[in-house]
C-alpha atoms as a PDB file:
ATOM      1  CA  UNK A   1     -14.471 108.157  89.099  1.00  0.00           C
ATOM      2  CA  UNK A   2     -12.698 110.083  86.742  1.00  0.00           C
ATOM      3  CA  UNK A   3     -12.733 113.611  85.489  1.00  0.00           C
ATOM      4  CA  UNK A   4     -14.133 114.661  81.758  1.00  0.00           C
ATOM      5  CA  UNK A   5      -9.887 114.857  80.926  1.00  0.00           C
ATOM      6  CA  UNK A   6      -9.590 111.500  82.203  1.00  0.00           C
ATOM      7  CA  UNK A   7     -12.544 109.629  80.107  1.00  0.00           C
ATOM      8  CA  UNK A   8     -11.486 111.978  77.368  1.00  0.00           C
ATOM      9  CA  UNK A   9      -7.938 110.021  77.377  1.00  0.00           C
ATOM     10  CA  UNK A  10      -9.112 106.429  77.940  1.00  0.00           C
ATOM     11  CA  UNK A  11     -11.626 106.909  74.894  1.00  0.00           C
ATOM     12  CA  UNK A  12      -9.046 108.448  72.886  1.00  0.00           C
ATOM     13  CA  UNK A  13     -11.615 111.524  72.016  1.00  0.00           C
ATOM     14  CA  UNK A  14     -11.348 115.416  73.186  1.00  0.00           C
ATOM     15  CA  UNK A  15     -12.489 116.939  76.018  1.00  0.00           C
ATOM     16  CA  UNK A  16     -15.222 118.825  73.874  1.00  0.00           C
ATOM     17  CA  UNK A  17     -16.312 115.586  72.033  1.00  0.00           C
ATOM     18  CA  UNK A  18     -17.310 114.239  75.870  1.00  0.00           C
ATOM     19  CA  UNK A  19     -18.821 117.643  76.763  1.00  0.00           C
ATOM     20  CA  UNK A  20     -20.710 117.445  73.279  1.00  0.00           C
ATOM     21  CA  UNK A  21     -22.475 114.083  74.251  1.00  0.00           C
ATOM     22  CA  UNK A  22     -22.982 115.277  78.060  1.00  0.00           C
ATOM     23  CA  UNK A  23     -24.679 118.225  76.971  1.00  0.00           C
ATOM     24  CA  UNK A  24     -27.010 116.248  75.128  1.00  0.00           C
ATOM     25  CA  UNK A  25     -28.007 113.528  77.617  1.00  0.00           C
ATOM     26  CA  UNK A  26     -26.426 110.438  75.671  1.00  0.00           C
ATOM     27  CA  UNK A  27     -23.510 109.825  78.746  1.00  0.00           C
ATOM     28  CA  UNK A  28     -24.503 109.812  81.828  1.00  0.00           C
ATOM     29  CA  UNK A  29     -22.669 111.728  85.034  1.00  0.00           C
ATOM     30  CA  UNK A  30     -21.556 109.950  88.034  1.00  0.00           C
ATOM     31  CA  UNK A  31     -21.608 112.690  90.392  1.00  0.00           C
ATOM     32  CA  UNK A  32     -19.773 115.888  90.667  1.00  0.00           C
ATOM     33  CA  UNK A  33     -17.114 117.065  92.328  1.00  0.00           C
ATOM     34  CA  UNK A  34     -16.843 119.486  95.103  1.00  0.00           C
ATOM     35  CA  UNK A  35     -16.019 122.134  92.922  1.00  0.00           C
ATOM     36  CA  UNK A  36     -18.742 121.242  90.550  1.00  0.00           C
ATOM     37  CA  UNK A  37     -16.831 119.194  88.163  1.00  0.00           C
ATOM     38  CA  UNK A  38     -18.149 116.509  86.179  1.00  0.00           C
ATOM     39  CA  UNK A  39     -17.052 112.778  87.467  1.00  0.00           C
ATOM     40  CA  UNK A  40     -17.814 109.609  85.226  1.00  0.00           C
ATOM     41  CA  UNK A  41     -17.378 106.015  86.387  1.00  0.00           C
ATOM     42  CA  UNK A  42     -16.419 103.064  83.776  1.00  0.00           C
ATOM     43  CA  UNK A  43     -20.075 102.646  82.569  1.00  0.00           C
ATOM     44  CA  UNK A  44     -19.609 106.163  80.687  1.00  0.00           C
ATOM     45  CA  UNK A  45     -16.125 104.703  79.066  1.00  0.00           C
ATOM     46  CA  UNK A  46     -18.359 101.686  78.219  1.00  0.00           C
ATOM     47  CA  UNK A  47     -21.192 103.892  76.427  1.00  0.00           C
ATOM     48  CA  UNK A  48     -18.802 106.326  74.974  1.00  0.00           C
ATOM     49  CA  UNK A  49     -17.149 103.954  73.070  1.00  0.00           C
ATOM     50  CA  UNK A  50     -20.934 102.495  71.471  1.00  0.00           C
ATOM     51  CA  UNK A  51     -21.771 106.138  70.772  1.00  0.00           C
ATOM     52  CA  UNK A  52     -18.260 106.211  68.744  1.00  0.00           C
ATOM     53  CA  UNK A  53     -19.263 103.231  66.688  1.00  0.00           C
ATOM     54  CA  UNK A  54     -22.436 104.284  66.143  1.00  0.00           C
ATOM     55  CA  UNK A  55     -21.248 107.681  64.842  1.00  0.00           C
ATOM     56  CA  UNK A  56     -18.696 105.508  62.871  1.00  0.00           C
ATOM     57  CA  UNK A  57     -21.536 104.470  61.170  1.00  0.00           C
ATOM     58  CA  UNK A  58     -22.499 107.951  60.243  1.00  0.00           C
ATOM     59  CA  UNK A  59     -25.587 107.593  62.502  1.00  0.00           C
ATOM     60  CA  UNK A  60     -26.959 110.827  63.163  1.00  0.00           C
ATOM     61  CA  UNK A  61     -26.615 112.263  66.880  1.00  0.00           C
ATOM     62  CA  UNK A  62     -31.045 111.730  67.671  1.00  0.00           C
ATOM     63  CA  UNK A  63     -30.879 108.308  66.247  1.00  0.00           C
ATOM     64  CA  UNK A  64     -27.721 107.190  68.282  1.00  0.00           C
ATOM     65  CA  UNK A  65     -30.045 108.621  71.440  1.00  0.00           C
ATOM     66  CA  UNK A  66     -32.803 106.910  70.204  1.00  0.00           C
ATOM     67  CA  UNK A  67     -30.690 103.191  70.201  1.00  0.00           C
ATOM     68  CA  UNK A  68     -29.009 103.979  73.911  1.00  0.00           C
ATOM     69  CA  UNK A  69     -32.822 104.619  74.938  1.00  0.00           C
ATOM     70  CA  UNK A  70     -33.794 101.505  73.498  1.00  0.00           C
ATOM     71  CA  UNK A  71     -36.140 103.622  71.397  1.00  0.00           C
ATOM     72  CA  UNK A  72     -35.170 102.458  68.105  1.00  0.00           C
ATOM     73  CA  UNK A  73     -33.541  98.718  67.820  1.00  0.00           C
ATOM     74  CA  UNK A  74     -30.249  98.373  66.360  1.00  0.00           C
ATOM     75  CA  UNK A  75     -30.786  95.611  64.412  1.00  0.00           C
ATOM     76  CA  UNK A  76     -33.692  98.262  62.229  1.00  0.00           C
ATOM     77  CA  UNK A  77     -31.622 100.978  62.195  1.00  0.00           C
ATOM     78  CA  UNK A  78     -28.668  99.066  59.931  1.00  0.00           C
ATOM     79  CA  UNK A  79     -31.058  97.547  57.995  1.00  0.00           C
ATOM     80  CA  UNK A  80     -32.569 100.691  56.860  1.00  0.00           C
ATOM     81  CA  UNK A  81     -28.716 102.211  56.698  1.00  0.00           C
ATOM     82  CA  UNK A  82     -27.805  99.524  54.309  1.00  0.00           C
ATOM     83  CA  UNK A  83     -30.696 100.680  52.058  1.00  0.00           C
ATOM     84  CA  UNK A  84     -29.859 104.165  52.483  1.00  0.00           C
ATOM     85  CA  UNK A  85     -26.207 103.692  51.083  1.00  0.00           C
ATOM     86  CA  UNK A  86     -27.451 100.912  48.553  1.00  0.00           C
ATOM     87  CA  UNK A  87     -29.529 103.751  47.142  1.00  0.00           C
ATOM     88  CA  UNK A  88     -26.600 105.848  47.219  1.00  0.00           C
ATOM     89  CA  UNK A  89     -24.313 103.289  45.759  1.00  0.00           C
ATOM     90  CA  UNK A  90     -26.498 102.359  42.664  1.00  0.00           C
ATOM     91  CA  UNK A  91     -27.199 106.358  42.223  1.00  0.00           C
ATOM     92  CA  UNK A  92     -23.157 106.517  42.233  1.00  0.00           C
ATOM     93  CA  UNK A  93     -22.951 103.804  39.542  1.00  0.00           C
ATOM     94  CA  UNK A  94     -25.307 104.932  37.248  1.00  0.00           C
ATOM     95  CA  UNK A  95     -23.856 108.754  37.590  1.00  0.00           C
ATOM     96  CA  UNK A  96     -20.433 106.851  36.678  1.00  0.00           C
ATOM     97  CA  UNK A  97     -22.079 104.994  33.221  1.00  0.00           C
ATOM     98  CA  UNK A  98     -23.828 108.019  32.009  1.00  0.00           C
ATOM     99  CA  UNK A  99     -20.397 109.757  32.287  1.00  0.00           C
ATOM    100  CA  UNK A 100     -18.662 106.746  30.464  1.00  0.00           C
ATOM    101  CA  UNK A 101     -21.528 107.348  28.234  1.00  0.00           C
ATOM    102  CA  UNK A 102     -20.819 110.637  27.434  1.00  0.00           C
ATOM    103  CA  UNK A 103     -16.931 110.477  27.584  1.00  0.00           C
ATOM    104  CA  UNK A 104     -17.169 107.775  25.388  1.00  0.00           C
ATOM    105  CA  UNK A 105     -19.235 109.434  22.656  1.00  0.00           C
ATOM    106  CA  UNK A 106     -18.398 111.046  19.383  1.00  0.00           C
ATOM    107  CA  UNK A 107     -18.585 115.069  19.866  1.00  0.00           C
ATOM    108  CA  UNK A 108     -22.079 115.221  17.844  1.00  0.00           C
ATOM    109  CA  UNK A 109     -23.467 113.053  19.730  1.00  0.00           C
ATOM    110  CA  UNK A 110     -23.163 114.263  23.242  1.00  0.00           C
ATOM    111  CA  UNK A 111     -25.760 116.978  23.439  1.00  0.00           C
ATOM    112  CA  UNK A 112     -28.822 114.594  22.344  1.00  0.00           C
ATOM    113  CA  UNK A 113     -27.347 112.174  25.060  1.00  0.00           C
ATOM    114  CA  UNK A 114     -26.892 114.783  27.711  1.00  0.00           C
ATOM    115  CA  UNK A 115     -30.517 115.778  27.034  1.00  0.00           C
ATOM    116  CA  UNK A 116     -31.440 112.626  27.550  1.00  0.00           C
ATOM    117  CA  UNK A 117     -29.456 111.775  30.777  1.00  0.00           C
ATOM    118  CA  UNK A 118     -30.612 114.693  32.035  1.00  0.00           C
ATOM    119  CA  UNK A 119     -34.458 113.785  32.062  1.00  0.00           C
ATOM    120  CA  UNK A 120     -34.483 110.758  33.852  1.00  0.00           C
ATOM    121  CA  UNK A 121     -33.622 110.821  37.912  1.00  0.00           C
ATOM    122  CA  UNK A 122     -30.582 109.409  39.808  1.00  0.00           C
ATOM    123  CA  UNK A 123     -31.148 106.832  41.032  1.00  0.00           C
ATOM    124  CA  UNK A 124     -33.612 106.085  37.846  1.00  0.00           C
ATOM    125  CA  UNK A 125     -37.242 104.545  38.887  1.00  0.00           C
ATOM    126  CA  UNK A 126     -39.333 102.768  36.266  1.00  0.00           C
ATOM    127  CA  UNK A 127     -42.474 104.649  37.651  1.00  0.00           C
ATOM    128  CA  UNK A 128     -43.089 106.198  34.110  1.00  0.00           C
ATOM    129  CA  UNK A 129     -42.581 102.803  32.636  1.00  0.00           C
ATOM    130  CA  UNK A 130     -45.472 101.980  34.538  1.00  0.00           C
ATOM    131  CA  UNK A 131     -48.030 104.797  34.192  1.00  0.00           C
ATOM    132  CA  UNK A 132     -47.308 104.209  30.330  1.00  0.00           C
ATOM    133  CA  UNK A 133     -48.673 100.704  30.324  1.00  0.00           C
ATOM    134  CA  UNK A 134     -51.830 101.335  32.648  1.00  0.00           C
ATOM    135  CA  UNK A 135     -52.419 103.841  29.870  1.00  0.00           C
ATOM    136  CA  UNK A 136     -52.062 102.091  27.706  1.00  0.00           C
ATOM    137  CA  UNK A 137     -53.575  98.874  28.269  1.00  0.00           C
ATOM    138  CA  UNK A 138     -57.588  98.412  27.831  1.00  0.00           C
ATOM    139  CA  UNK A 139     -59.583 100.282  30.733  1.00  0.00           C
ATOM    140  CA  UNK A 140     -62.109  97.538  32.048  1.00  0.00           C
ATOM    141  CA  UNK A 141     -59.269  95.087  32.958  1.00  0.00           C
ATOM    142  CA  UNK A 142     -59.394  93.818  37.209  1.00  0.00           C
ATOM    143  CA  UNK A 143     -56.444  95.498  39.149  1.00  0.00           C
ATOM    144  CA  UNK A 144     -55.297  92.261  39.795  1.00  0.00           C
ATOM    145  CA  UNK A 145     -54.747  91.503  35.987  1.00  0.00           C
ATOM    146  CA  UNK A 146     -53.502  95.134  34.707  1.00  0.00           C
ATOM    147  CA  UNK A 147     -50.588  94.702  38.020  1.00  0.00           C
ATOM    148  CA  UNK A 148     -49.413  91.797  36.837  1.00  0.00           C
ATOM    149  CA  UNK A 149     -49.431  92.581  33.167  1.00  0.00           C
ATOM    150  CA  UNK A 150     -47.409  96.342  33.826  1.00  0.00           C
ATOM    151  CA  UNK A 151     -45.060  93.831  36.160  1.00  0.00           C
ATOM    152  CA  UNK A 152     -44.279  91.640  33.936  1.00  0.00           C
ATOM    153  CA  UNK A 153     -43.991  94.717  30.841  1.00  0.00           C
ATOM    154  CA  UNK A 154     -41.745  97.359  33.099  1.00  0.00           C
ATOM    155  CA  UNK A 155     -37.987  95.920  33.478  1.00  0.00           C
ATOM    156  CA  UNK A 156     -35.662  95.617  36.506  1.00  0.00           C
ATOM    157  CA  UNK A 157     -33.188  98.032  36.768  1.00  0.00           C
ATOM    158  CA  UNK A 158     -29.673  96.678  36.812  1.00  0.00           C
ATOM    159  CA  UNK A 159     -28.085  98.457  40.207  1.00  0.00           C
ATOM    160  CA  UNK A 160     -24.547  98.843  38.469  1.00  0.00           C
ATOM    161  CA  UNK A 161     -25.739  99.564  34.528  1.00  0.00           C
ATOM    162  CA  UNK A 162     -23.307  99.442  31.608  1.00  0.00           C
ATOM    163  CA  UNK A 163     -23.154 102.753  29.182  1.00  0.00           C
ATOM    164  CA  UNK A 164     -25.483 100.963  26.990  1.00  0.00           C
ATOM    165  CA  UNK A 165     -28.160 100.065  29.603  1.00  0.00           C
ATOM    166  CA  UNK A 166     -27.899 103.682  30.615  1.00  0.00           C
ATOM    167  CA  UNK A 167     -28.182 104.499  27.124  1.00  0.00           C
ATOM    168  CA  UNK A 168     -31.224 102.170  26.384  1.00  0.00           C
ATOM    169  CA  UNK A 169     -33.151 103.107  29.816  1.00  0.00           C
ATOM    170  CA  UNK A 170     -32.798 106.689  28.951  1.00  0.00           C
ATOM    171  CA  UNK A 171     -34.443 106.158  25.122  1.00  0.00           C
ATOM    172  CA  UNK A 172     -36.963 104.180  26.826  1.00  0.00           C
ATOM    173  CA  UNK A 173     -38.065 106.797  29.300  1.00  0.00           C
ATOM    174  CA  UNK A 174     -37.791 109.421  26.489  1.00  0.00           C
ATOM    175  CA  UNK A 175     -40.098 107.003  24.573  1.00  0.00           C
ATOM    176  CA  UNK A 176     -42.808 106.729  27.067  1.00  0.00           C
ATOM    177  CA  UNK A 177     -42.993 110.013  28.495  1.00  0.00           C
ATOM    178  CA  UNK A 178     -43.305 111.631  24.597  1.00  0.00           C
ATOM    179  CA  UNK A 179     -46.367 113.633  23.610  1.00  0.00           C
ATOM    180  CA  UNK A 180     -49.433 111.228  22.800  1.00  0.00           C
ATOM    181  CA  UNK A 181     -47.797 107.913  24.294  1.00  0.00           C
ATOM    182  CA  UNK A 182     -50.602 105.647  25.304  1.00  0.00           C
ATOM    183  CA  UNK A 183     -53.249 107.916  24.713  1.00  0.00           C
ATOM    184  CA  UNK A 184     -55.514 105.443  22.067  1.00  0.00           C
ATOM    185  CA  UNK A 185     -53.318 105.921  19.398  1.00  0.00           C
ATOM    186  CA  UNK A 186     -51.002 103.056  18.156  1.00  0.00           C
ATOM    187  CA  UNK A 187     -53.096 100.397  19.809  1.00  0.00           C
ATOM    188  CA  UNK A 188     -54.531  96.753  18.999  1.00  0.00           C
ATOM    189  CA  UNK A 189     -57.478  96.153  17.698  1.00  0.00           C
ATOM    190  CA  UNK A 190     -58.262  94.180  21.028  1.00  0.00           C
ATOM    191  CA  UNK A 191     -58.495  97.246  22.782  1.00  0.00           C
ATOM    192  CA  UNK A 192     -61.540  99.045  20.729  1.00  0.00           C
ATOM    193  CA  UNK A 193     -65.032  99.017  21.357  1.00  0.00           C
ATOM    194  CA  UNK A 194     -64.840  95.474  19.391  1.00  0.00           C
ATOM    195  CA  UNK A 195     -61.946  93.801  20.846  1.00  0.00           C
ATOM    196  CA  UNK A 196     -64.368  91.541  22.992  1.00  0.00           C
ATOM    197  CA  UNK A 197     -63.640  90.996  26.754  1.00  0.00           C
ATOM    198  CA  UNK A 198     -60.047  91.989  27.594  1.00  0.00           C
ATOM    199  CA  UNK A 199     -59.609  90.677  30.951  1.00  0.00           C
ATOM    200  CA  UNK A 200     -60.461  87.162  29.324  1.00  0.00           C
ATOM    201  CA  UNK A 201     -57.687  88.189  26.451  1.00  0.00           C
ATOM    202  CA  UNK A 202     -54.923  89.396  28.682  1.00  0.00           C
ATOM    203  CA  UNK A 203     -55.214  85.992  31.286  1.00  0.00           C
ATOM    204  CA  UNK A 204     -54.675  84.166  28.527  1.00  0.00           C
ATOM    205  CA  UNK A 205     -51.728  85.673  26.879  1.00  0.00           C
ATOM    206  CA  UNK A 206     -50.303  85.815  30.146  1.00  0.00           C
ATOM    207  CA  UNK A 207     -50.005  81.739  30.581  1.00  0.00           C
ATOM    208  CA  UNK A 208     -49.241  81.390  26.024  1.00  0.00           C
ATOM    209  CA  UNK A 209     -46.612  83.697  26.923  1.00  0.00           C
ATOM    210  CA  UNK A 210     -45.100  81.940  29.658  1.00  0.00           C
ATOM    211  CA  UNK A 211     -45.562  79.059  27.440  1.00  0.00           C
ATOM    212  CA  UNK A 212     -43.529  80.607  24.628  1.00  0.00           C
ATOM    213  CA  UNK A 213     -41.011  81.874  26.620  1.00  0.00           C
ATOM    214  CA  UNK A 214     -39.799  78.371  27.525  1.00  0.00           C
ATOM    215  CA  UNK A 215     -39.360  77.533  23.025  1.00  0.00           C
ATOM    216  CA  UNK A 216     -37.893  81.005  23.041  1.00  0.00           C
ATOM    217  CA  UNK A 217     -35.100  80.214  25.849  1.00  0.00           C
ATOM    218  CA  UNK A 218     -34.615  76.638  23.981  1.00  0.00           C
ATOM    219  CA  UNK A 219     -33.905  78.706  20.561  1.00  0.00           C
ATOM    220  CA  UNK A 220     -36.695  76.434  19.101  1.00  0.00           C
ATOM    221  CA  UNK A 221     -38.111  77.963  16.079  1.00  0.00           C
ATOM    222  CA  UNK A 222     -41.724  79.104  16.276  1.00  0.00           C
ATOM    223  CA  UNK A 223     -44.310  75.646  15.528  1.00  0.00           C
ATOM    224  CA  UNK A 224     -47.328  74.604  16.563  1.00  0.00           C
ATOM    225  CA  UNK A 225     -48.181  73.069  19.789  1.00  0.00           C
ATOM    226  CA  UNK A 226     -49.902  74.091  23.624  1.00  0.00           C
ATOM    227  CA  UNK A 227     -48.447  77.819  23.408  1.00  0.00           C
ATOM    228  CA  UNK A 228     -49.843  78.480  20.039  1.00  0.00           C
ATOM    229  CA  UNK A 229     -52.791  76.854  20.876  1.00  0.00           C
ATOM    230  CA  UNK A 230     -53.482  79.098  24.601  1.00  0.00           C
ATOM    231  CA  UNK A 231     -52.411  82.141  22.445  1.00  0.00           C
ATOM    232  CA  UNK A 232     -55.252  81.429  19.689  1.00  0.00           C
ATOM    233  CA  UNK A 233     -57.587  80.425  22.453  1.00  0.00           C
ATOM    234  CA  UNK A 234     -57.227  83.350  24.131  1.00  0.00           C
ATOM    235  CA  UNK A 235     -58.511  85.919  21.444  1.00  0.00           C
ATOM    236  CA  UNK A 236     -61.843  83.469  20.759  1.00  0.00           C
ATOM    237  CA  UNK A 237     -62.559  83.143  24.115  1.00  0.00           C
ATOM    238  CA  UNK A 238     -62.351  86.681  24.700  1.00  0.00           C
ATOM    239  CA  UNK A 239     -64.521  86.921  21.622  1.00  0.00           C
ATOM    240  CA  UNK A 240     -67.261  84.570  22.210  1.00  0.00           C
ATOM    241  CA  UNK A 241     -66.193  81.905  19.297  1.00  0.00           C
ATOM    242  CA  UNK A 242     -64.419  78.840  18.801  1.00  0.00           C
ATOM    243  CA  UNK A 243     -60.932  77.912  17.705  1.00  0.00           C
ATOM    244  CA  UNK A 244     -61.288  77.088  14.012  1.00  0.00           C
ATOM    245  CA  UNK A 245     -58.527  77.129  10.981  1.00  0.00           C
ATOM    246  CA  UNK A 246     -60.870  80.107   9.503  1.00  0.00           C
ATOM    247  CA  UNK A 247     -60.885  81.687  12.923  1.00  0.00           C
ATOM    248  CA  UNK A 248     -56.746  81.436  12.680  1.00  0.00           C
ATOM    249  CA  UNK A 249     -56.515  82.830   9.263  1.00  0.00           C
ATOM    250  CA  UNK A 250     -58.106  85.743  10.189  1.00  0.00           C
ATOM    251  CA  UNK A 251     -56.825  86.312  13.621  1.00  0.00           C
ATOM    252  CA  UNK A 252     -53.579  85.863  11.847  1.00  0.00           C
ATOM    253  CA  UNK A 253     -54.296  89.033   9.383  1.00  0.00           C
ATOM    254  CA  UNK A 254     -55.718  90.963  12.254  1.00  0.00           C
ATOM    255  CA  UNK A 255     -51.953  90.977  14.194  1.00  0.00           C
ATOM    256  CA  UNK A 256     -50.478  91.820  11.296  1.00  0.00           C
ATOM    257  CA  UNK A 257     -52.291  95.228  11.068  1.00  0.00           C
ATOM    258  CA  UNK A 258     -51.613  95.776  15.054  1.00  0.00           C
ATOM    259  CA  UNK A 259     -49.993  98.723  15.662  1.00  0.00           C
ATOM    260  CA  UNK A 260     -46.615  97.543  17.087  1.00  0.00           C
ATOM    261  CA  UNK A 261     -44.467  99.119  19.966  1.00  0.00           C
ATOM    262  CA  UNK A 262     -40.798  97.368  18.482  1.00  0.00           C
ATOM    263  CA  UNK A 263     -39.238  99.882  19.409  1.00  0.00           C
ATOM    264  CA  UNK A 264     -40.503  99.812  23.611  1.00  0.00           C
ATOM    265  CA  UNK A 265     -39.641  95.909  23.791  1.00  0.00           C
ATOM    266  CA  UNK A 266     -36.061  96.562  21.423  1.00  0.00           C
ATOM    267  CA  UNK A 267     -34.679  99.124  24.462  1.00  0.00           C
ATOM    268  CA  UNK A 268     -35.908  96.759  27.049  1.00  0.00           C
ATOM    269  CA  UNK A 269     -33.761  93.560  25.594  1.00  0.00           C
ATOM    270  CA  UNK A 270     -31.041  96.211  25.354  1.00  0.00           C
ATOM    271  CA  UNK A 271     -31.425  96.769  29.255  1.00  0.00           C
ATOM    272  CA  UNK A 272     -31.602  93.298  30.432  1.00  0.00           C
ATOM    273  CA  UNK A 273     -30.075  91.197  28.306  1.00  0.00           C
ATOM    274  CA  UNK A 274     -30.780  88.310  26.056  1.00  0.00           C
ATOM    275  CA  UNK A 275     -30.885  85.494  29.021  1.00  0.00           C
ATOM    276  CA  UNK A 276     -35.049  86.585  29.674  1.00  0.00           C
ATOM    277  CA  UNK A 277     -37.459  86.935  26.714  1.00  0.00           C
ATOM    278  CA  UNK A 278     -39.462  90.060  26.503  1.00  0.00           C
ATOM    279  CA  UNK A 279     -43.289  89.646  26.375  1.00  0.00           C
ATOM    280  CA  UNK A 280     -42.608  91.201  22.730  1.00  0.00           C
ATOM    281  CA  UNK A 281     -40.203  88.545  22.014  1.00  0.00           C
ATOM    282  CA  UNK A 282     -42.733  85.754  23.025  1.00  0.00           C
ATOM    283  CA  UNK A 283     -45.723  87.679  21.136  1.00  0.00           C
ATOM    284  CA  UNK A 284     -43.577  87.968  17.565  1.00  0.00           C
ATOM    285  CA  UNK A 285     -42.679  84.376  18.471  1.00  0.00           C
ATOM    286  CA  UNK A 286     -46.657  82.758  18.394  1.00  0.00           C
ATOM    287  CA  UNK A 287     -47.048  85.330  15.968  1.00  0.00           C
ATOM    288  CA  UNK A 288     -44.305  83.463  13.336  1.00  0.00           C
ATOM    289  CA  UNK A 289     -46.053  80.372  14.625  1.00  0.00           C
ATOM    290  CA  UNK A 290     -49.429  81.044  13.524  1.00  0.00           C
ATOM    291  CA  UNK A 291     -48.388  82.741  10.407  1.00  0.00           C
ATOM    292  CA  UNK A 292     -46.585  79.782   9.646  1.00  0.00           C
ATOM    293  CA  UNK A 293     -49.205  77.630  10.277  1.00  0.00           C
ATOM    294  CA  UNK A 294     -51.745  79.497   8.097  1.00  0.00           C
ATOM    295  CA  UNK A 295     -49.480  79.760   5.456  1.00  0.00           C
ATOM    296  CA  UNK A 296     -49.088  75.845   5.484  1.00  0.00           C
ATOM    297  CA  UNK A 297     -52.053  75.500   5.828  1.00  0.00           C
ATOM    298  CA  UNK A 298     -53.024  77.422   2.446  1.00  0.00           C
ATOM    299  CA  UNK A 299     -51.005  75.975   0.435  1.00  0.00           C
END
């Protein structure tokens, strides 16, 4: 048995570090000697030295309790550390491009950008990205189809962003946060009390998007073929007629007056790259298709 100097030595901590844990139940006592002091055997070395890696670890003192009492497993506890200081990490890096940003600006510039760094959170979340699309899109669509849609519309956020992603994600939250965003103004035609069924409309564009997307990643100019073809079949379907050249011409004139959100889909190529099409890239692409097509067509 040895005395709280003794332990203290052979774990190569102070006296008051092994009085600290005592105190608070996390190493046990042996017995005690006859003058009262405290005795430890080699199972408190043993358990000393797990508290000091879990401390290592910055594990706070009721959660290192928690693991010796078999409370809490281990094996949870490092998991949800490693998300902890990924958070902290990717909150780091974008702190560290929105000060390149700003370092890197011309004088005149930096107040507009500061204003915008400044409204968006660290780490960022794309939760107004979101709320902007379900206002935006038509009311009566299923859950199911308005999740997948505001999935497949709201970007991934890089976890170590260049000054120019920062740059771009801040101009896109600026853009849908503004006064009047998603609010009925500035949307399609498919979304009035005229647009036919929408949850009929959006399925399809889904599937001639991911169609389009594959021409788009192969650089192949917009044509016809099976993704102009779902995206044309989706708007009569969801209007109640059939696929016809006059149906096309007029379809065609009918996206051309759409209100257009360029500017939403522009920021989000700037944040992730050119490698994945943008459901606006894909759109403009069957768009060029079918104008072509009707063009040809008339002539």
């Amino acid at each position: 048995m040895w005395s709280i100097g003794e332990l203290a030595e052979r774990a190569g901590v102070t006296v008051k570090t092994v009085r600290f844990y005592s105190d608070r139940g996390l190493l046990p006592e042996g017995v005690r000697s006859s003058g009262g002091h405290r005795r430890y055997g080699p199972e408190a070395l043993d358990r000393l030295r797990l508290i000091r890696s879990l401390r290592t670890l910055d594990l706070p003192v009721p959660q290192v309790s928690r693991i010796l009492d078999e409370e809490d497993s281990l094996e949870d506890v490092v998991a949800g550390k490693l998300r902890e200081i990924g958070s902290r990490l990717t909150a780091l890096r974008w702190q560290e491009a929105a000060l390149q940003l700003l370092q890197d600006c011309a004088p005149e510039e930096r107040g507009e950008r500061l204003r915008l760094i400044g409204a968006v959170a660290v780490p960022p979340n794309t939760a107004p990205l979101a709320r902007f699309w379900r206002r935006w899109l038509p009311p009566r669509l299923p859950a199911r189809l308005a999740s997948a849609i505001v999935d497949q519309a709201v970007p991934q956020l890089p976890q170590a962003p260049t000054p120019t992603q920062v740059l771009a994600f801040t101009r896109l939250h600026a853009f849908v946060t503004a006064p009047c965003s998603g609010t009925g103004q500035g949307q399609p035609a498919a979304h009035g009390p005229d647009g036919g069924r929408p949850a009929v409309l959006y399925d399809g564009l889904r599937e001639a998007y991911a169609l389009a997307t594959r021409q788009v990643r192969a650089q192949r100019s917009p044509h016809e073929g099976e993704a102009l073809d779902c995206f044309v079949s989706a708007y009569a379907r969801s209007r109640g007629t059939r696929d016809t050249p006059a149906f096309r011409h007029r379809l065609s004139g009918v996206l051309a007056a759409d209100p257009r959100i360029d500017h939403y889909w522009n920021l989000t190529a700037e944040l992730t790259g050119p490698s994945e099409p943008t459901p606006g890239v894909t759109h403009d692409w069957l768009r060029s298709a079918l104008d072509n097509q009707t063009t040809q067509a008339a002539s």
